[in-house]
Each structure stands twice: as C-alpha cells, then as structure tokens.
Protein backbone atom coordinates (compact mmCIF):
# COMPACT_ATOMS: atom_id res chain seq x y z
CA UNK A 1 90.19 122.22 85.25
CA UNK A 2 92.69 120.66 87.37
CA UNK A 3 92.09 119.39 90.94
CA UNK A 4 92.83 122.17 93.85
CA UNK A 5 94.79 120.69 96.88
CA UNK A 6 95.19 122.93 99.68
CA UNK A 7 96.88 121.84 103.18
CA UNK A 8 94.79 123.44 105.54
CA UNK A 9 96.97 123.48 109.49
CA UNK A 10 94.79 124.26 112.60
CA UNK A 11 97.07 124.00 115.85
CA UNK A 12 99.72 122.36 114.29
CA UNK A 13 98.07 119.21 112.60
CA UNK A 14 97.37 118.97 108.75
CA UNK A 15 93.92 118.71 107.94
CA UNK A 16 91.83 117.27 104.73
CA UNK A 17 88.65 118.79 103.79
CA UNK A 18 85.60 116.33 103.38
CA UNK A 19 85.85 116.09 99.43
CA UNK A 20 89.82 115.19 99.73
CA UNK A 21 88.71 112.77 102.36
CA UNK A 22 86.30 111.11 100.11
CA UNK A 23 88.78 111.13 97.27
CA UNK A 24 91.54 109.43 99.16
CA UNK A 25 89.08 106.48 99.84
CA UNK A 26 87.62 106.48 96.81
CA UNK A 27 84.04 107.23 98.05
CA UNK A 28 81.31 110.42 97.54
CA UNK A 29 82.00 113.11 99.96
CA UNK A 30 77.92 112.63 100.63
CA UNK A 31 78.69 109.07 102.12
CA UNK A 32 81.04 110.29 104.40
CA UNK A 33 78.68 113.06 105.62
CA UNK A 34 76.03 110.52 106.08
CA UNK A 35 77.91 108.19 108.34
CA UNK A 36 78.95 111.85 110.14
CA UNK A 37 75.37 112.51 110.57
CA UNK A 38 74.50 109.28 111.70
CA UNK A 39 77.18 108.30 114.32
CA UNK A 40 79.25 111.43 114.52
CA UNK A 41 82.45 110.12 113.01
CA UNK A 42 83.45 108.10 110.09
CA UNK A 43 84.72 104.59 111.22
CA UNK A 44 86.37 106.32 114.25
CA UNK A 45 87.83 109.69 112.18
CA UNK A 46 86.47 112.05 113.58
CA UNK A 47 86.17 115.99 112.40
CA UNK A 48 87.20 119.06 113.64
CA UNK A 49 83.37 121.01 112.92
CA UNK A 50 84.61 125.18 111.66
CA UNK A 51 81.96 128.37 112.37
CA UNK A 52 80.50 127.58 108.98
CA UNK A 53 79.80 124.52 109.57
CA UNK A 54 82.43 122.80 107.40
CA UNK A 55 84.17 120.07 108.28
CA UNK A 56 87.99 119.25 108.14
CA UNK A 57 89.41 115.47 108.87
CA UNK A 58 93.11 115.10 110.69
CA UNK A 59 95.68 113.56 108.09
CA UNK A 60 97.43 111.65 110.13
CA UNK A 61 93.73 109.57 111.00
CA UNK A 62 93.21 108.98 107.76
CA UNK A 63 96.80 107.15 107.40
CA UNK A 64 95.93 105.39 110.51
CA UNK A 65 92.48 103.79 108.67
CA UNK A 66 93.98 102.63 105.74
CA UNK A 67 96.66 100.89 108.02
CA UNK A 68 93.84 99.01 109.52
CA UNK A 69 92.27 98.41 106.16
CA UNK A 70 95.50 96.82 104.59
C-alpha cells in the first residue's frame, strides 16, 4: 500500500494532518498528541482543532520549526 498525501486548505493556508506531522519529524503521531494534551501545542505549532475532533497543523509552522532546529 502506498502512502496517501492529501493537502488539506482551510482559509487559504495548507494544512498537515497529525500523522504527516509526525512523519515529517520523524516521530509517532501519539507523541505529538501527548505534548498537545499536555501544553496545548507542540513546541509552539499549534493546531487548528475540526468538529470531530481531529486535528490539522499549518505547513508553513512546521517549515518554521525545522528552521529553528537546523
């Protein structure tokens, strides 16, 4: 099975879903829900929350935290 991307846009912005997140920083999707639970953003990302409770990370934050990491 290959992998699935999908760009998800919400008001204009490009979004990643948690999983992609976690990919792209080579991490579990679980670790990045944790530090969610337990501070409400991950290392200053933080999520836009949808109806069903899923949440979706801006792009362009994500390019801004490896910036910071390099």
């Amino acid at each position: 099975m290959g992998n699935i991307h999908q760009v998800i846009t919400f008001g204009g912005r490009t979004f990643l879903t948690t999983e992609e997140l976690a990919t792209a920083l080579s991490l579990s999707a679980q670790s990045i829900r944790k530090r969610y639970a337990q501070t409400g953003s991950y290392f200053e990302l933080r999520p836009v929350k949808l109806p069903n409770r899923r949440l979706l990370w801006p792009a362009d934050a994500l390019a801004q935290l490896i910036n910071r990491q390099a």
